[in-house]
C-alpha atoms as a PDB file:
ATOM      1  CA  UNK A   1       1.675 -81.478 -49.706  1.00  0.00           C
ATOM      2  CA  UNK A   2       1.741 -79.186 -46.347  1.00  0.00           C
ATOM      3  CA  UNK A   3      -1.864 -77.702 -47.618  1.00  0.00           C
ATOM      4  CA  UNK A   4      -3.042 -81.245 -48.248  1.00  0.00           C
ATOM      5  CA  UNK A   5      -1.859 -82.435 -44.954  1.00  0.00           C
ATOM      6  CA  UNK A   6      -3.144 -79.159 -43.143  1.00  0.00           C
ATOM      7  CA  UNK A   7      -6.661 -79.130 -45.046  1.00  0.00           C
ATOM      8  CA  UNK A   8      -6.843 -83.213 -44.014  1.00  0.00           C
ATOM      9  CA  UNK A   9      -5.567 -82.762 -40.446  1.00  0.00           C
ATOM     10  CA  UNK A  10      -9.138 -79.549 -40.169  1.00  0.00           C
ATOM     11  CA  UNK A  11     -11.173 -82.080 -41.162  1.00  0.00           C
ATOM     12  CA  UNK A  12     -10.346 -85.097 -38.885  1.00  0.00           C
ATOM     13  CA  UNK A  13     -10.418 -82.424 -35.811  1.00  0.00           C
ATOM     14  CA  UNK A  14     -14.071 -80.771 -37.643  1.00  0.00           C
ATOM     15  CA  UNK A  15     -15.672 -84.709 -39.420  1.00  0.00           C
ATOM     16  CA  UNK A  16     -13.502 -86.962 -37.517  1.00  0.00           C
ATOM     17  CA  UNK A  17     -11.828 -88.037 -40.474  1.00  0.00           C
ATOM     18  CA  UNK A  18      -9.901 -91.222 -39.731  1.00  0.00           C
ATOM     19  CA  UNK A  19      -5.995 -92.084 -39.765  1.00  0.00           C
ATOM     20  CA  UNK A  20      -6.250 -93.764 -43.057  1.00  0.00           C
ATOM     21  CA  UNK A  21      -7.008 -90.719 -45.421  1.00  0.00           C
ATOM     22  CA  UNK A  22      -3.994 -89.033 -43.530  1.00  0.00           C
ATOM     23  CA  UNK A  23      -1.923 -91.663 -43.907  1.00  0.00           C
ATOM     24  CA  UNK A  24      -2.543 -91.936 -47.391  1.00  0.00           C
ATOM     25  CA  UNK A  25      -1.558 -88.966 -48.563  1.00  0.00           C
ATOM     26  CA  UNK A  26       2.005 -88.947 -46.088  1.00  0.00           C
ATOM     27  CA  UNK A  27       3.161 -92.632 -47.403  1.00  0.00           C
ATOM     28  CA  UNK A  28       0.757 -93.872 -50.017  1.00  0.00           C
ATOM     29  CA  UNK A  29      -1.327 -96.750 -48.106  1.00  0.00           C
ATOM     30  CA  UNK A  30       1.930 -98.659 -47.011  1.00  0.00           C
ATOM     31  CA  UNK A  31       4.545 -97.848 -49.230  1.00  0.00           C
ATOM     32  CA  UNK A  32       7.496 -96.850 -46.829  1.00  0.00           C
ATOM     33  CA  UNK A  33      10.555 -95.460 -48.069  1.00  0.00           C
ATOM     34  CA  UNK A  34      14.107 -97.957 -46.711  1.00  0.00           C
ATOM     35  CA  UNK A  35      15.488 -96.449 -43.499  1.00  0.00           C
ATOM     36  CA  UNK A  36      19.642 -95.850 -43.650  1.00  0.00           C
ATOM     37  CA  UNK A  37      21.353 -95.690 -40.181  1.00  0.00           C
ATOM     38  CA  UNK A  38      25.293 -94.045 -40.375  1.00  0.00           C
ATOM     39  CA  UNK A  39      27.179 -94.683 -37.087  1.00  0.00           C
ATOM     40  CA  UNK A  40      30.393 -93.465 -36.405  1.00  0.00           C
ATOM     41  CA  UNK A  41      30.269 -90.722 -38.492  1.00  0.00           C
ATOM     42  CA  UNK A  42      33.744 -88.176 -38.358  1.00  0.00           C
ATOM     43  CA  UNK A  43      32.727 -85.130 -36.862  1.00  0.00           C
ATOM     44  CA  UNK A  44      34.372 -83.010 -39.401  1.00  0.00           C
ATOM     45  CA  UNK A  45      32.385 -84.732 -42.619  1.00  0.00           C
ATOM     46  CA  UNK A  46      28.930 -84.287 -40.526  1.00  0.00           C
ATOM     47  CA  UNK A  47      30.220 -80.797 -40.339  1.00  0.00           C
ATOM     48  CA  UNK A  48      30.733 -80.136 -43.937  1.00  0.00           C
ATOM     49  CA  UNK A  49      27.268 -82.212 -44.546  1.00  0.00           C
ATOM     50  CA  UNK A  50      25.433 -79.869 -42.717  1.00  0.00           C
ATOM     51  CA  UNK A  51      27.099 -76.809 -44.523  1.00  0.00           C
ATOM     52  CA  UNK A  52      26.603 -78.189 -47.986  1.00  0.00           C
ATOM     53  CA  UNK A  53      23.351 -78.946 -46.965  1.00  0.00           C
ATOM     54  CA  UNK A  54      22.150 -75.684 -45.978  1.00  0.00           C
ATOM     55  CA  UNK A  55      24.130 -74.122 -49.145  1.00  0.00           C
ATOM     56  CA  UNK A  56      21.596 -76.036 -51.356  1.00  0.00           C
ATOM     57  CA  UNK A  57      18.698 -75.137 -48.719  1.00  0.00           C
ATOM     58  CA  UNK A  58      17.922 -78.917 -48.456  1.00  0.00           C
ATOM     59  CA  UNK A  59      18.099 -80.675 -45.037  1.00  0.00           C
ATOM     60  CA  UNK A  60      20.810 -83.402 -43.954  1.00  0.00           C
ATOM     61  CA  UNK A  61      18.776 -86.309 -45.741  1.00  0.00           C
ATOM     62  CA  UNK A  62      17.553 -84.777 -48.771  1.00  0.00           C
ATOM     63  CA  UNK A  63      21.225 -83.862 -49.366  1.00  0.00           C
ATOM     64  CA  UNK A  64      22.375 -87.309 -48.264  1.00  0.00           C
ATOM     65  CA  UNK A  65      20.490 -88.740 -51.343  1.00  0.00           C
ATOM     66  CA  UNK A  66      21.518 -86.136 -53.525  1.00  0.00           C
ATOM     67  CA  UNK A  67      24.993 -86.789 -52.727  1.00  0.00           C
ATOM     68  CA  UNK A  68      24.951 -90.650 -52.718  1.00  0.00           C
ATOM     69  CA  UNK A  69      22.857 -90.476 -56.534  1.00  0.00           C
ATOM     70  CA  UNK A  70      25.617 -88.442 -57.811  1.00  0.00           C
ATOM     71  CA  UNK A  71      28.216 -90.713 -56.279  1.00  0.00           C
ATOM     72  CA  UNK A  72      26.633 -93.649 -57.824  1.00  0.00           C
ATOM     73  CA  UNK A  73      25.741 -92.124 -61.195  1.00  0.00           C
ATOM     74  CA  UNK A  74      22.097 -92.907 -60.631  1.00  0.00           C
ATOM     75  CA  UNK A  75      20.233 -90.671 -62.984  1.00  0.00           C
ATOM     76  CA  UNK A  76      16.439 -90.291 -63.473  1.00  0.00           C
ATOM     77  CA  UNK A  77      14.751 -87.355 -65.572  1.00  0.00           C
ATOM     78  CA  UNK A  78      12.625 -85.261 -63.985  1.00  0.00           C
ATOM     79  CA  UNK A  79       9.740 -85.949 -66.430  1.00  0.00           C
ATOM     80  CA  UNK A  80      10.395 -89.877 -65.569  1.00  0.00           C
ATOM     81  CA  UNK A  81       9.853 -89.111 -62.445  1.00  0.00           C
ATOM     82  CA  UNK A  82       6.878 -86.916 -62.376  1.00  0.00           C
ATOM     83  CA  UNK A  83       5.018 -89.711 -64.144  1.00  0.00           C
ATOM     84  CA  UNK A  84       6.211 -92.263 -61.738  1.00  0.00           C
ATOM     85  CA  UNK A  85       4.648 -90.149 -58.897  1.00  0.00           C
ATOM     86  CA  UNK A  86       1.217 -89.516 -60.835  1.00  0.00           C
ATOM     87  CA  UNK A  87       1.121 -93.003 -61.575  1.00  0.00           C
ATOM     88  CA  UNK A  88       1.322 -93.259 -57.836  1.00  0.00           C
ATOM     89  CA  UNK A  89      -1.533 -91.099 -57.717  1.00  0.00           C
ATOM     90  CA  UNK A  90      -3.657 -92.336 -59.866  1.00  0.00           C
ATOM     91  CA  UNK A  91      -3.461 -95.466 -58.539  1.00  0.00           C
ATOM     92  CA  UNK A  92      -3.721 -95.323 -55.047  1.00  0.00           C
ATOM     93  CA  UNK A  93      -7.458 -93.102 -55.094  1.00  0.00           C
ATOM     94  CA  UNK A  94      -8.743 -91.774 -51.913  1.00  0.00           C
ATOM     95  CA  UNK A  95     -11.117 -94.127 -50.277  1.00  0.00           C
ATOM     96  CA  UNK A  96     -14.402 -92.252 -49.726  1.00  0.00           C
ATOM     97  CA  UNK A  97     -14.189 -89.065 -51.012  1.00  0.00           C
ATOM     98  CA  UNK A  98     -17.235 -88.727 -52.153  1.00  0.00           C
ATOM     99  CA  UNK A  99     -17.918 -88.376 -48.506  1.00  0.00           C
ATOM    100  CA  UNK A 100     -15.404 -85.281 -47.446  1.00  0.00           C
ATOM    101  CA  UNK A 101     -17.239 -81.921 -47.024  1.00  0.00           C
ATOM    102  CA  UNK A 102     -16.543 -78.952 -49.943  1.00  0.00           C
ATOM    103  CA  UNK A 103     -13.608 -77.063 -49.069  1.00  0.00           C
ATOM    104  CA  UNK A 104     -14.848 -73.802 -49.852  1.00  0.00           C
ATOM    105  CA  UNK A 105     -17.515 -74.701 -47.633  1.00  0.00           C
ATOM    106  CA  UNK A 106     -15.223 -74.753 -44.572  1.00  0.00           C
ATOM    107  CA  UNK A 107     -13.086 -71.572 -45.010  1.00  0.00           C
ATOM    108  CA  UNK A 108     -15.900 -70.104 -45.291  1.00  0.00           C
ATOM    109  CA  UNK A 109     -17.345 -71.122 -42.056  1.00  0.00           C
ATOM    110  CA  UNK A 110     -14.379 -71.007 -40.519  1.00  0.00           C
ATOM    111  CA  UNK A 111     -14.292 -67.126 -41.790  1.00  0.00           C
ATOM    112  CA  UNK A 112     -17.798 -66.761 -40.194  1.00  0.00           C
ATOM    113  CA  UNK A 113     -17.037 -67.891 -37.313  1.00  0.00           C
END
């Protein structure tokens, strides 16, 4: 996704591409994931968090969910969800697209340049 995002971010700075192609591709036109909030949290459990965290080389949140699906048995293959995010895809198209310049066209301007 970073070389979709960075290839989308050239051309709103180079076309003037607007907000809405961006934003499509970051949270699929409107569909935000829930928000969870933990206060009070014991030092020591952050702590060990964090560590397990960086042992898996995911950050605090990604392991947060991993942790709390294991906890709650919640299981979903990965080919189950593949398909769920190509469905996702498929049906959420770009608006426009027809209208975005070749890619190949600007690397290799930008190479001329």
């Amino acid at each position: 996704m970073a070389g979709i995002l960075s290839f989308l971010l050239l051309l709103q700075q180079v076309q003037g591409l607007d907000n809405a192609c961006i934003t499509h591709y970051i949270c699929i036109q409107e569909e935000h994931m829930p928000l969870l909030q933990v206060r009070d949290m014991p030092e020591d459990l952050y702590k060990k968090l964090a560590e397990i965290a960086e042992e898996d080389n995911r950050s605090i949140a990604q392991e947060t969910i991993a942790l709390l699906k294991k906890a709650l048995g919640y299981t979903e293959s990965r080919q189950a969800r593949r398909k769920h995010i190509l469905n996702k895809i498929y049906n959420n198209p770009i608006p426009n697209i027809e209208t975005l310049p070749d890619p190949a066209t600007l690397i290799r301007e930008d190479r001329e340049r």
